[in-house]
N, C-alpha and C. Protein backbone atom coordinates (compact mmCIF):
# COMPACT_ATOMS: atom_id res chain seq x y z
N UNK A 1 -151.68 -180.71 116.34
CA UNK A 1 -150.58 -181.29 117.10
C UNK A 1 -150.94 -181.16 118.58
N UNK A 2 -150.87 -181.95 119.16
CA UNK A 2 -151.37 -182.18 121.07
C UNK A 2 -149.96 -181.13 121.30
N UNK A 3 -150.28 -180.77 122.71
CA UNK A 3 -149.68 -179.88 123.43
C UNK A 3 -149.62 -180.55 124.18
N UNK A 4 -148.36 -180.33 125.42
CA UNK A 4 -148.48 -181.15 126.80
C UNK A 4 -147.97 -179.54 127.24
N UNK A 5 -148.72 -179.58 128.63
CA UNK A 5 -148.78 -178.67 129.63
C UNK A 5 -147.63 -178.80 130.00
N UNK A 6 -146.90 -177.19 130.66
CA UNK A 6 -145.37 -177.52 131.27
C UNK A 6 -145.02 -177.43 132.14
N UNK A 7 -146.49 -178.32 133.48
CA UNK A 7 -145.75 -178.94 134.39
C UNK A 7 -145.09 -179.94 134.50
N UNK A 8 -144.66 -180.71 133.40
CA UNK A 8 -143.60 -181.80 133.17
C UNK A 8 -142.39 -181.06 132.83
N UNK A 9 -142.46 -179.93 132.71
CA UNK A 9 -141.42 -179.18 132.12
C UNK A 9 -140.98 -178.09 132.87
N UNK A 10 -139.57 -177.72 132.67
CA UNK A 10 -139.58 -176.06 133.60
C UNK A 10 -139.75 -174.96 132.63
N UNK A 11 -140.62 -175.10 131.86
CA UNK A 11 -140.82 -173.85 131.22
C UNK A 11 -142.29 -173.52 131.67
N UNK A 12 -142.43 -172.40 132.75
CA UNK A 12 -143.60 -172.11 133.67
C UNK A 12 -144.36 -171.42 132.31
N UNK A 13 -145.54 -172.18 132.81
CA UNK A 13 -147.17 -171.55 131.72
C UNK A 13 -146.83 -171.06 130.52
N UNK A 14 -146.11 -172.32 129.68
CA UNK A 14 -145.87 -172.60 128.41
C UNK A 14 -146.31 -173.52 128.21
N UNK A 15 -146.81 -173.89 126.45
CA UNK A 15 -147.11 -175.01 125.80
C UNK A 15 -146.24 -175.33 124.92
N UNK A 16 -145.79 -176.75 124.99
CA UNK A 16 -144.74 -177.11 124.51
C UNK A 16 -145.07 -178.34 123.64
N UNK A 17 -144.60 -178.24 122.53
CA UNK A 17 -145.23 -179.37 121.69
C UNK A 17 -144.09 -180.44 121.09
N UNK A 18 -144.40 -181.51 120.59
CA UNK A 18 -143.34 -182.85 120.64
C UNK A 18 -142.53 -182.59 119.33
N UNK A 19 -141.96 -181.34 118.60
CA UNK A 19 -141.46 -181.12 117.99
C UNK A 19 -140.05 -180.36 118.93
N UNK A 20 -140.93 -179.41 119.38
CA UNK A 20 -140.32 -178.42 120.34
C UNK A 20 -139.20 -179.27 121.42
N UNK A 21 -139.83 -180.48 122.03
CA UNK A 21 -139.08 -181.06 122.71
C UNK A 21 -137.78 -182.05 122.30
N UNK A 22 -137.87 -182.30 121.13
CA UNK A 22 -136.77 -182.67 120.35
C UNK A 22 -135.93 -181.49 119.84
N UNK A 23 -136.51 -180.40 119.70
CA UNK A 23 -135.08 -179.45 118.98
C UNK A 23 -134.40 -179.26 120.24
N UNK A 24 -135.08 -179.21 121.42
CA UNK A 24 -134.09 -178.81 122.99
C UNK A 24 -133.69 -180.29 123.03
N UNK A 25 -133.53 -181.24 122.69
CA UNK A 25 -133.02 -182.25 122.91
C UNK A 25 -131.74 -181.72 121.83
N UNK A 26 -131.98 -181.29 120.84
CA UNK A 26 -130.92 -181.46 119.86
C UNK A 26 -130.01 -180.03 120.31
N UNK A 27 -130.53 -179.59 120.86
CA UNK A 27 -129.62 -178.04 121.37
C UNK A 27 -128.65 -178.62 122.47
N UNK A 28 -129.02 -179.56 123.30
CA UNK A 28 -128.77 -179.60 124.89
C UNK A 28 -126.98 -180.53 124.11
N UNK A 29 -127.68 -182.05 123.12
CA UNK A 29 -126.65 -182.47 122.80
C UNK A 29 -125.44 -181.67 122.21
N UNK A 30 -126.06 -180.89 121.01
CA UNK A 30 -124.95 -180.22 119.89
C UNK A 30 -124.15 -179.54 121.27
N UNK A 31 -124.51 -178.87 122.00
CA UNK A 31 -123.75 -177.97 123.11
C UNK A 31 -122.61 -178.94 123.98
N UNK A 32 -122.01 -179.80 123.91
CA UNK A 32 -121.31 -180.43 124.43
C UNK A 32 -121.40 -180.32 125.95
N UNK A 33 -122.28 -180.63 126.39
CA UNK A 33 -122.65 -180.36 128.05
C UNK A 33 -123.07 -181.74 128.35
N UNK A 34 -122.29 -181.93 129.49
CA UNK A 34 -122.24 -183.33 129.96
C UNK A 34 -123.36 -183.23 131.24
N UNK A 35 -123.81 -184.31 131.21
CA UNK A 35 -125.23 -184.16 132.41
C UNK A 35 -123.83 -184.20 133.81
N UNK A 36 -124.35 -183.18 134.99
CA UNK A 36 -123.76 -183.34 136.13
C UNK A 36 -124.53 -183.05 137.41
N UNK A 37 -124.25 -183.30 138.64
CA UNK A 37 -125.31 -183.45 139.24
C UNK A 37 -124.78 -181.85 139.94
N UNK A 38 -125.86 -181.78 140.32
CA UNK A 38 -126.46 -180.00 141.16
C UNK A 38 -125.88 -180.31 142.87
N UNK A 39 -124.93 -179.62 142.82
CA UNK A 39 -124.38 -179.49 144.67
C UNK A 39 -125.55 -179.17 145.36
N UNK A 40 -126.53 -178.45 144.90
CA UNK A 40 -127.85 -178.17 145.86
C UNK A 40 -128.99 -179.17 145.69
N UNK A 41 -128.72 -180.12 144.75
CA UNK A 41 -130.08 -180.77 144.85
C UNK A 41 -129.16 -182.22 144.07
N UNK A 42 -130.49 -182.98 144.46
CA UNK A 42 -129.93 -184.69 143.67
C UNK A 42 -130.51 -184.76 141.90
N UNK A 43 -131.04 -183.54 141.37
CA UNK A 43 -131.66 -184.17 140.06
C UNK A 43 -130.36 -183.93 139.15
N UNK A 44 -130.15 -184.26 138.08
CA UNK A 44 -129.70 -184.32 137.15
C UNK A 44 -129.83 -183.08 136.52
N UNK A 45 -128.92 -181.89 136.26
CA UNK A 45 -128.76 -181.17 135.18
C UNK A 45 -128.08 -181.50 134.05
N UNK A 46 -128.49 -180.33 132.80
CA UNK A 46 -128.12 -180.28 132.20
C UNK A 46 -126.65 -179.56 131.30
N UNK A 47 -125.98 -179.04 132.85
CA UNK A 47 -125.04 -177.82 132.71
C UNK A 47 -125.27 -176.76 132.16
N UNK A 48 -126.72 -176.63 131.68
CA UNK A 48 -126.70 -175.02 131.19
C UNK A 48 -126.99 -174.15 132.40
N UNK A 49 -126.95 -173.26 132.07
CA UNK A 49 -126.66 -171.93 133.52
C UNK A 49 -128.42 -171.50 133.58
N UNK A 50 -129.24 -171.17 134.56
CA UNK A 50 -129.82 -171.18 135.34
C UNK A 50 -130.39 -169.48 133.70
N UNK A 51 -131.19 -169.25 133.70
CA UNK A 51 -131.37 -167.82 132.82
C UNK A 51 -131.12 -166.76 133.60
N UNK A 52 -130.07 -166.30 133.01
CA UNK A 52 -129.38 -165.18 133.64
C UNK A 52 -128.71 -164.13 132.74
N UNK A 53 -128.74 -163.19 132.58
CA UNK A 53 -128.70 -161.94 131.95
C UNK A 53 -126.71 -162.34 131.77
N UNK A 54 -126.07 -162.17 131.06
CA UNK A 54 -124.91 -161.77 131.06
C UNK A 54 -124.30 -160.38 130.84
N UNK A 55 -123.36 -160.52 132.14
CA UNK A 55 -122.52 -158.73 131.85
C UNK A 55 -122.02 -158.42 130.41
N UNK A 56 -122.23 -157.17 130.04
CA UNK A 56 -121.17 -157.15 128.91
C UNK A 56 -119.78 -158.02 128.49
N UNK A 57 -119.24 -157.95 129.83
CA UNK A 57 -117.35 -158.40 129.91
C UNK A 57 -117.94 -160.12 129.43
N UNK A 58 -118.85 -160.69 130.16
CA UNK A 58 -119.19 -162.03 129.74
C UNK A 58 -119.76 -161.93 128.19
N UNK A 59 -120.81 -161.22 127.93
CA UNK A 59 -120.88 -161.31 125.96
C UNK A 59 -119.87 -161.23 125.33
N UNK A 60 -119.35 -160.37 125.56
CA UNK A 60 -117.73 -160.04 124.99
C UNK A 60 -116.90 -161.11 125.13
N UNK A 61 -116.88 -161.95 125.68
CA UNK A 61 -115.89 -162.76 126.45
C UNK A 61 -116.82 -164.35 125.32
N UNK A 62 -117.99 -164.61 125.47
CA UNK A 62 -118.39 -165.44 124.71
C UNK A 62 -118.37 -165.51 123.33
N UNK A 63 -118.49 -163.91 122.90
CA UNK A 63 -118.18 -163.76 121.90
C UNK A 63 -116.84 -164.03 120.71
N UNK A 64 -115.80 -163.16 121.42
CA UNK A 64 -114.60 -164.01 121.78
C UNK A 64 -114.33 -165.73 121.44
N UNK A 65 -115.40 -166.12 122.37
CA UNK A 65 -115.00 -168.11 122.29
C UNK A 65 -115.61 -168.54 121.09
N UNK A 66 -116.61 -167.65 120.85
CA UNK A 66 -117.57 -168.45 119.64
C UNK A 66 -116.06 -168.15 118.28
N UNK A 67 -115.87 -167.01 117.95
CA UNK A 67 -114.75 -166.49 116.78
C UNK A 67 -113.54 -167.63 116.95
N UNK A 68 -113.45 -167.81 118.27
CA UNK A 68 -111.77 -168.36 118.08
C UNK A 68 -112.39 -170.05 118.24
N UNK A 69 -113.75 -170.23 118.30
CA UNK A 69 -113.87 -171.67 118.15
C UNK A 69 -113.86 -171.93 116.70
N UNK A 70 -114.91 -171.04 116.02
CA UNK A 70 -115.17 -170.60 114.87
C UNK A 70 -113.38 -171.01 114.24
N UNK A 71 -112.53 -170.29 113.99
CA UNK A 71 -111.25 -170.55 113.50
C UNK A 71 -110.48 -171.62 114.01
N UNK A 72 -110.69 -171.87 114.43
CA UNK A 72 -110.22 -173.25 115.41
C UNK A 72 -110.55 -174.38 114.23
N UNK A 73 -111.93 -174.78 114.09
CA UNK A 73 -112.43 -175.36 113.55
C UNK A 73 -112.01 -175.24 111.60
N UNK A 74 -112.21 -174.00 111.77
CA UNK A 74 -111.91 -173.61 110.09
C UNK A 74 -110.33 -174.39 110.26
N UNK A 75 -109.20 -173.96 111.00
CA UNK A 75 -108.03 -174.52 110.89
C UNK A 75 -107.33 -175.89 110.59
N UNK A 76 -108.42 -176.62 111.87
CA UNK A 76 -107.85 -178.26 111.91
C UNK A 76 -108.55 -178.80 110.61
N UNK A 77 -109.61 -178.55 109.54
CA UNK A 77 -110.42 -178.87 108.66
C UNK A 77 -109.76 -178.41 107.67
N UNK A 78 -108.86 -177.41 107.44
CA UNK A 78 -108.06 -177.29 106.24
C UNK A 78 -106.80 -178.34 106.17
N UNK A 79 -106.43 -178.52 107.24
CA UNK A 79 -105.37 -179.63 107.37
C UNK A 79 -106.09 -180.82 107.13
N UNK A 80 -106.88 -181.34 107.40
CA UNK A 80 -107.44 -182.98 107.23
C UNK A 80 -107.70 -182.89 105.37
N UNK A 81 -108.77 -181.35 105.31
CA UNK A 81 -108.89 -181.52 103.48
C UNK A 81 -107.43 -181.54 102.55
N UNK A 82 -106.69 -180.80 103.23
CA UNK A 82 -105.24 -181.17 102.63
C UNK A 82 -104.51 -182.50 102.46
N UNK A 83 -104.85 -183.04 104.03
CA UNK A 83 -103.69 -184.18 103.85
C UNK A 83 -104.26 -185.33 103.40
N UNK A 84 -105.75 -185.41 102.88
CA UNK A 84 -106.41 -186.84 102.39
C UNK A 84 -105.90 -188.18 103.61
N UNK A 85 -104.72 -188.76 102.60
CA UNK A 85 -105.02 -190.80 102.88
C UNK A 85 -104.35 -190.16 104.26
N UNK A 86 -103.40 -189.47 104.51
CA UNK A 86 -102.14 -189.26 105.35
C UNK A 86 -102.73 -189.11 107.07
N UNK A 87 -103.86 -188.28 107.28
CA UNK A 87 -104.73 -188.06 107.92
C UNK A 87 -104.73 -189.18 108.70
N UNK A 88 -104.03 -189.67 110.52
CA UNK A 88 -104.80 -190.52 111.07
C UNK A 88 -105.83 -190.32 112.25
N UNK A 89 -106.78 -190.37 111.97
CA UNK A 89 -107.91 -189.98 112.97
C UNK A 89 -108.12 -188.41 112.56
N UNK A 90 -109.47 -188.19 113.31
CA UNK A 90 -109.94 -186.67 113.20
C UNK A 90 -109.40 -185.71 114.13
N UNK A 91 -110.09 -184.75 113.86
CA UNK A 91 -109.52 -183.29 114.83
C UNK A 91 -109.43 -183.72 115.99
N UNK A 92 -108.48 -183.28 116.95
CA UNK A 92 -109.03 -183.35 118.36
C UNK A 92 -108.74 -181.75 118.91
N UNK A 93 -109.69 -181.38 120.01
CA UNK A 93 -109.77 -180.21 120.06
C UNK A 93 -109.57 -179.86 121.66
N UNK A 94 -109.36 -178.67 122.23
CA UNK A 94 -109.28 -178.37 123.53
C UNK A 94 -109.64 -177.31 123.55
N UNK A 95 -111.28 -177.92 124.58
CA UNK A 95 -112.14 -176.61 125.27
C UNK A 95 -111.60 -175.97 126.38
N UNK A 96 -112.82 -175.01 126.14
CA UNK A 96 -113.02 -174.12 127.44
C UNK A 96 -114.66 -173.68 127.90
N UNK A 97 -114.93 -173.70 128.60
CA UNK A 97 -116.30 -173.48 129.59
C UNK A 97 -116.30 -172.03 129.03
N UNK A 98 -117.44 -171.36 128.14
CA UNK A 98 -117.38 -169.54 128.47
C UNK A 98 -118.41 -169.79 129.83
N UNK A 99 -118.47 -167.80 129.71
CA UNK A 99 -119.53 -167.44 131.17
C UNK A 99 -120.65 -168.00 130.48
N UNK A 100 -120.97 -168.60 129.51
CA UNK A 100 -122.81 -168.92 129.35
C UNK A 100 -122.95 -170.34 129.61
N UNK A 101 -121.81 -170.99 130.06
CA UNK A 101 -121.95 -172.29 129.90
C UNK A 101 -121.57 -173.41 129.04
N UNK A 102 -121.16 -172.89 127.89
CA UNK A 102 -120.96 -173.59 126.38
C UNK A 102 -119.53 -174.05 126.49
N UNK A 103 -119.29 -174.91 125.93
CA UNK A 103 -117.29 -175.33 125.67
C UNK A 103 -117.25 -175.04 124.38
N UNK A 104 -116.14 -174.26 124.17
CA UNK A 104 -115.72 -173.61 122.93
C UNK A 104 -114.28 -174.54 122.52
N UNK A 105 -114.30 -174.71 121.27
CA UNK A 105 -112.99 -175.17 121.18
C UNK A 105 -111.47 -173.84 120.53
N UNK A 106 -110.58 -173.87 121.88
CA UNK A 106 -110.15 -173.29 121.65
C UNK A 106 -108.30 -173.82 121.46
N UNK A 107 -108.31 -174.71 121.04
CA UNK A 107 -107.03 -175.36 120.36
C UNK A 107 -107.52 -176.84 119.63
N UNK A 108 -106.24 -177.07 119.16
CA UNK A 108 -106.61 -178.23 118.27
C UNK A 108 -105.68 -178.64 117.54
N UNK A 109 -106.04 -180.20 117.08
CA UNK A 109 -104.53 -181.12 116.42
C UNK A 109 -105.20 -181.86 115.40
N UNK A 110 -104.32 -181.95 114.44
CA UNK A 110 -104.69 -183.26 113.53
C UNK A 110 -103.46 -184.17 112.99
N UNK A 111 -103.46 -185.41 113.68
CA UNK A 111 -102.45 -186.33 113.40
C UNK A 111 -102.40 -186.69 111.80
N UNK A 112 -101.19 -186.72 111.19
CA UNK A 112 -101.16 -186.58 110.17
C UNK A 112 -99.80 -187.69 110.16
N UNK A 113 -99.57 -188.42 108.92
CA UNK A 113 -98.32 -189.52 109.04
C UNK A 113 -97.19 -189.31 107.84
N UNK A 114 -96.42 -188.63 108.99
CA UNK A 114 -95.11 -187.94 108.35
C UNK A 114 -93.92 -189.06 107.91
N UNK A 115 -93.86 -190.31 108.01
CA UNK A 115 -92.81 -190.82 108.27
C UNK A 115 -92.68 -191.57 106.68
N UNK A 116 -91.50 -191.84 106.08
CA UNK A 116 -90.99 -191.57 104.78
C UNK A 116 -91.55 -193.47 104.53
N UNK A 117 -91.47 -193.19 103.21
CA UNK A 117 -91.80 -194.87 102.16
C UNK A 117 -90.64 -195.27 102.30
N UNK A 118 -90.74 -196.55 101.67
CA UNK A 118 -90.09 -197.45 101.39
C UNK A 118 -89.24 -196.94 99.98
N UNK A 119 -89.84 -196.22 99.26
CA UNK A 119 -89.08 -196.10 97.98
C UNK A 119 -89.54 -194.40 97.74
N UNK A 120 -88.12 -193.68 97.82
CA UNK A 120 -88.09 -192.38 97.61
C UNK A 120 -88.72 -191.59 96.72
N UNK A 121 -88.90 -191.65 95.63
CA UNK A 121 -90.30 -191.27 94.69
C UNK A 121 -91.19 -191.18 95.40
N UNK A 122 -91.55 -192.26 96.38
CA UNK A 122 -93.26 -192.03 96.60
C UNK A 122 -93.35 -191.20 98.32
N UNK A 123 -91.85 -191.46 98.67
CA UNK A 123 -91.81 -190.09 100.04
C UNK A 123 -91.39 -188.83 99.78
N UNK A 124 -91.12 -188.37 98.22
CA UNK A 124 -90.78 -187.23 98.09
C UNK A 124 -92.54 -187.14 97.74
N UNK A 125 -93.55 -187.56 96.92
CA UNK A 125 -94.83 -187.13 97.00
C UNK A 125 -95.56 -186.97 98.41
N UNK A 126 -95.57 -187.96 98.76
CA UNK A 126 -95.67 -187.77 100.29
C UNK A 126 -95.47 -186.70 101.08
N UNK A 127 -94.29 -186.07 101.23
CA UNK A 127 -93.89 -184.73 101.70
C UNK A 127 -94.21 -183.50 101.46
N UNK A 128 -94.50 -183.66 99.68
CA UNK A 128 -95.42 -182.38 99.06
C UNK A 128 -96.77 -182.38 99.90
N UNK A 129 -97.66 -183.89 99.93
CA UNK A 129 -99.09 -183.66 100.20
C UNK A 129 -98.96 -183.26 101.73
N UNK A 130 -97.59 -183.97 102.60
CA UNK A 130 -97.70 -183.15 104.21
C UNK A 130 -97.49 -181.91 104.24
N UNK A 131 -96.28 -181.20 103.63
CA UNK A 131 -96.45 -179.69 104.00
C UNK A 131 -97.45 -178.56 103.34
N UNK A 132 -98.21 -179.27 102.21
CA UNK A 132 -99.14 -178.66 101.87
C UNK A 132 -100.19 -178.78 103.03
N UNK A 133 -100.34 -179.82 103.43
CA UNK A 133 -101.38 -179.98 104.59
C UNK A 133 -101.20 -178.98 105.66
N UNK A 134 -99.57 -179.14 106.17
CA UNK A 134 -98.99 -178.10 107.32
C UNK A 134 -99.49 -176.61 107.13
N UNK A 135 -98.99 -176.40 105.74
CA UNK A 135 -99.48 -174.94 105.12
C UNK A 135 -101.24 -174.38 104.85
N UNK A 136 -101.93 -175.41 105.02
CA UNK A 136 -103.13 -175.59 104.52
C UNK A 136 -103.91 -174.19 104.87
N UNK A 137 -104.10 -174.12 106.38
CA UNK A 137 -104.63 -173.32 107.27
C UNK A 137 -104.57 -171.88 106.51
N UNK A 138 -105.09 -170.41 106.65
CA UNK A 138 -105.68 -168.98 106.88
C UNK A 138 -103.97 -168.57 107.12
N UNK A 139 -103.86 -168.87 108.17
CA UNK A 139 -102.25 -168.46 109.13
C UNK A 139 -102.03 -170.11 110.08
N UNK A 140 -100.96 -170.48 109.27
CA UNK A 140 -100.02 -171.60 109.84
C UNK A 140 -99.42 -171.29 110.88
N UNK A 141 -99.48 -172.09 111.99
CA UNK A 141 -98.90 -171.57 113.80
C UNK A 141 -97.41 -172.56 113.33
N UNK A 142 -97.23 -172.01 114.65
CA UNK A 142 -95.51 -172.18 114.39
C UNK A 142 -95.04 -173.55 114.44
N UNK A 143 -96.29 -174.54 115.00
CA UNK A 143 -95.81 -175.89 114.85
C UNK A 143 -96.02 -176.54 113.26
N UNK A 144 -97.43 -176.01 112.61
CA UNK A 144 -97.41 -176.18 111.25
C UNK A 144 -96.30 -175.73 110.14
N UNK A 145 -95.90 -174.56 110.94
CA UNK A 145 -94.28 -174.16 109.68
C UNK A 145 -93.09 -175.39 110.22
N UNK A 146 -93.24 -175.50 111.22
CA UNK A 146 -92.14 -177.10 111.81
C UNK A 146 -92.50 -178.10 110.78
N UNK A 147 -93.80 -178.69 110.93
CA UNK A 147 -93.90 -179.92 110.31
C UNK A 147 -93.74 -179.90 108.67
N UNK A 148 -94.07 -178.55 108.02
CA UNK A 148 -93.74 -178.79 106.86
C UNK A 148 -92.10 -178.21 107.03
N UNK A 149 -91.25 -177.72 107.42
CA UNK A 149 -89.94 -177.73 107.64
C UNK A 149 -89.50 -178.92 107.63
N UNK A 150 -90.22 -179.74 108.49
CA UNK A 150 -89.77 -181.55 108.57
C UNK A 150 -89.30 -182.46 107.50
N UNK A 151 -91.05 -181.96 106.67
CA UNK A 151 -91.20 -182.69 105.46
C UNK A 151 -90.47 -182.17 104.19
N UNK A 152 -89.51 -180.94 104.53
CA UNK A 152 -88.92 -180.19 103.29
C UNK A 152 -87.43 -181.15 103.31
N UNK A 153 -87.50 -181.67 104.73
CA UNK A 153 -86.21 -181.96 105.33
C UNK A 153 -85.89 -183.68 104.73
N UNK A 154 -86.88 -184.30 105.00
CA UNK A 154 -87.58 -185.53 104.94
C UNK A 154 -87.19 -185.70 103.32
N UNK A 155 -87.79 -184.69 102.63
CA UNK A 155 -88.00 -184.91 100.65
C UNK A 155 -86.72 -184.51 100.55
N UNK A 156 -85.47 -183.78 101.10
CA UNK A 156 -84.83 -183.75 100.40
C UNK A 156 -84.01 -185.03 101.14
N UNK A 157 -83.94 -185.62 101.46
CA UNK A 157 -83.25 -186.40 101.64
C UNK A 157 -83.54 -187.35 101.26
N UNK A 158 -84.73 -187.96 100.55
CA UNK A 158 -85.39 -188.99 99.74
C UNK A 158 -84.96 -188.15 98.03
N UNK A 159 -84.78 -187.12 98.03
CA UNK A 159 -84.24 -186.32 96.52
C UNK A 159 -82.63 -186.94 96.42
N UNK A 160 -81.87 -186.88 97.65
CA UNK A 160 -80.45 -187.21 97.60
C UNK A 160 -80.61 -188.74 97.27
N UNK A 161 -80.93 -189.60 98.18
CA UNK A 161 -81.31 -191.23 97.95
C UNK A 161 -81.85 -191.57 96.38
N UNK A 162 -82.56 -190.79 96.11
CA UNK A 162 -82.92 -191.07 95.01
C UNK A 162 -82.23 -190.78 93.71
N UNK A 163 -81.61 -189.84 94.07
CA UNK A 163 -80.22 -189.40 92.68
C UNK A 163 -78.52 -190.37 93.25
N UNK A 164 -79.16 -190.79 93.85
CA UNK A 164 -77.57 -191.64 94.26
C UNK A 164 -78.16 -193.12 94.24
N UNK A 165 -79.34 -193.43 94.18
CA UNK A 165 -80.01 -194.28 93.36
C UNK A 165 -79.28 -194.09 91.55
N UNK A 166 -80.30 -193.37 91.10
CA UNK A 166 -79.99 -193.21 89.69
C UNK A 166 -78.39 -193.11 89.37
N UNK A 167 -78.09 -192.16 89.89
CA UNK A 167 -76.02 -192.17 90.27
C UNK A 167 -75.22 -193.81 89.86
N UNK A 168 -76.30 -194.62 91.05
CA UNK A 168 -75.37 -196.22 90.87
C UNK A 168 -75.64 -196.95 89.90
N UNK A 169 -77.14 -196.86 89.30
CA UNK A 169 -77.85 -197.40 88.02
C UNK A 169 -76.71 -196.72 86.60
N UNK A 170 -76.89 -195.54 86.53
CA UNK A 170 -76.03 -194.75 85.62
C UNK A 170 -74.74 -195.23 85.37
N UNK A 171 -73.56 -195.72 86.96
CA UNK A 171 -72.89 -196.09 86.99
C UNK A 171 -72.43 -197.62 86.50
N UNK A 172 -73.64 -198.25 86.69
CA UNK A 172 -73.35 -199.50 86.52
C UNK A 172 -74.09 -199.54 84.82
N UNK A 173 -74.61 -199.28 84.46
CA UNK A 173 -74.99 -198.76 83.55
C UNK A 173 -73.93 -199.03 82.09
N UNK A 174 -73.53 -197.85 82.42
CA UNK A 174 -72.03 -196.98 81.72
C UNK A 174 -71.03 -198.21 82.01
N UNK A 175 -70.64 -198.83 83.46
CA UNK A 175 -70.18 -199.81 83.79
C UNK A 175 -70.06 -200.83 82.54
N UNK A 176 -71.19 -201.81 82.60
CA UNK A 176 -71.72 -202.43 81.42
C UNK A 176 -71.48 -202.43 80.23
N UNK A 177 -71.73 -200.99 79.55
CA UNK A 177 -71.40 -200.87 78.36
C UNK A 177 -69.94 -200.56 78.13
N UNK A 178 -69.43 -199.63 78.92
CA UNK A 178 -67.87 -200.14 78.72
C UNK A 178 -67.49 -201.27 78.46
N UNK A 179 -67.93 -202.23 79.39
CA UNK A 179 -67.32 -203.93 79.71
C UNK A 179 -67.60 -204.69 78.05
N UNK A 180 -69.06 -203.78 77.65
CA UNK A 180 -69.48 -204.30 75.86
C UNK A 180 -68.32 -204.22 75.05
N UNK A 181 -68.36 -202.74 75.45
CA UNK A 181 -67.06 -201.83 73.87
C UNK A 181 -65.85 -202.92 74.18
N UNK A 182 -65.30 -202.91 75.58
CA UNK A 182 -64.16 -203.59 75.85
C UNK A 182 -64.23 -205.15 75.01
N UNK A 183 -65.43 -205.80 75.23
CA UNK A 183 -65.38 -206.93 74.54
C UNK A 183 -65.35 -207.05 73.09
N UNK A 184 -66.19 -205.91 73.03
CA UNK A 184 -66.64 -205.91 71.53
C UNK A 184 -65.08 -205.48 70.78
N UNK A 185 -64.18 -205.10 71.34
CA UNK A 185 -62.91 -204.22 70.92
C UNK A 185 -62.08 -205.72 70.83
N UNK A 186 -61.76 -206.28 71.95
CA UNK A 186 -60.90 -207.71 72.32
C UNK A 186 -61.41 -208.16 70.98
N UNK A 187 -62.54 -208.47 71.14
CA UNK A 187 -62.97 -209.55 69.65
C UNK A 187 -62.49 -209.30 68.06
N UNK A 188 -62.56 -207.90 67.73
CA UNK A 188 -62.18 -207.12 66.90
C UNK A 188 -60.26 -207.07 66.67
N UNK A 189 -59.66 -207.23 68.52
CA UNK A 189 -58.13 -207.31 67.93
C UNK A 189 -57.48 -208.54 67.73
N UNK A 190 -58.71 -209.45 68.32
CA UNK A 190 -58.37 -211.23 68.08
C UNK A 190 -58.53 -211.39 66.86
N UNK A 191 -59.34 -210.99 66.17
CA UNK A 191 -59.75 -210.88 64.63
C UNK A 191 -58.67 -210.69 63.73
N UNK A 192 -58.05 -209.64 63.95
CA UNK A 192 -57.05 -208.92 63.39
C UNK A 192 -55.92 -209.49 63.36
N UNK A 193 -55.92 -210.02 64.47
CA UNK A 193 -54.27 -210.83 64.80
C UNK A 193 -53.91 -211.70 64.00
């Protein structure tokens, strides 16, 4: 494999080979670091921080971002595997810069479509697959116990519609067959007469 010397490169009196220069391509992207320009100079960085030793309080502190990105991620991903079709669009997340440079995601949403059917049967299912979604997560935050509160709120009121559905069917129903017996009875005392 050819080597290229690394005065094309800032890695002083290293050999760097065309494998090597694609995995730092693939590090620089995965790291969510947006190219910005250097107040001291016109080239183009990469936003990573200059190699510099970090204080404890900063490991600790990165450490920190990596865990709560870490759960962050585990969180909004139990909600999307929960809510399947319901799901509109993916995670969206809100960073933060640690001391090493990196954006951690440290909040996050997943739009999900709460709003009831056309025909109560299929928004009382509906409501099961949202607050299961709401519930999905390790530990549900207090807006996820809301939204499945919503959807408890939502199904039962597609449970009432729907038995006052059946209620008027039943009614008219029973209706009907009365109106039978009644005829069927008239016919029976015309008979008789």
């Amino acid at each position: 494999m050819p080597k290229i010397k690394s005065k094309q490169f800032p890695f002083k009196d290293s050999f760097i080979g065309k494998d090597s220069i694609m995995s730092i391509a693939g590090v620089i992207s995965a790291s969510h670091q947006p190219y910005s320009y250097d107040n001291e100079s016109t080239t183009k960085s990469s936003g990573m921080r200059e190699a510099k030793e970090l204080t404890p309080e900063e490991e600790k502190k990165v450490e920190e971002l990596k865990d709560r990105d870490e759960e962050v991620r585990r969180h909004e991903q139990a909600h999307i595997a929960a809510a399947g079709q319901y799901v509109r669009g993916g995670a969206q997340y809100d960073y933060k810069r640690g001391p090493d440079g990196n954006t951690y995601a440290v909040g996050g949403e997943v739009k999900i479509d709460t709003s009831a059917e056309k025909d109560p049967k299929a928004t009382i299912q509906k409501m099961e697959v949202v607050k299961r979604a709401a519930l999905a997560p390790e530990h549900p935050s207090a807006q996820d116990r809301r939204v499945a509160s919503e959807a408890d709120a939502v199904a039962m009121k597609a449970q009432r519609d729907l038995a006052q559905t059946i209620s008027q069917s039943e009614g008219i129903s029973q209706l009907a067959a009365l109106k039978k017996a009644n005829n069927d009875t008239s016919h029976k005392i015309d008979l008789a007469a």
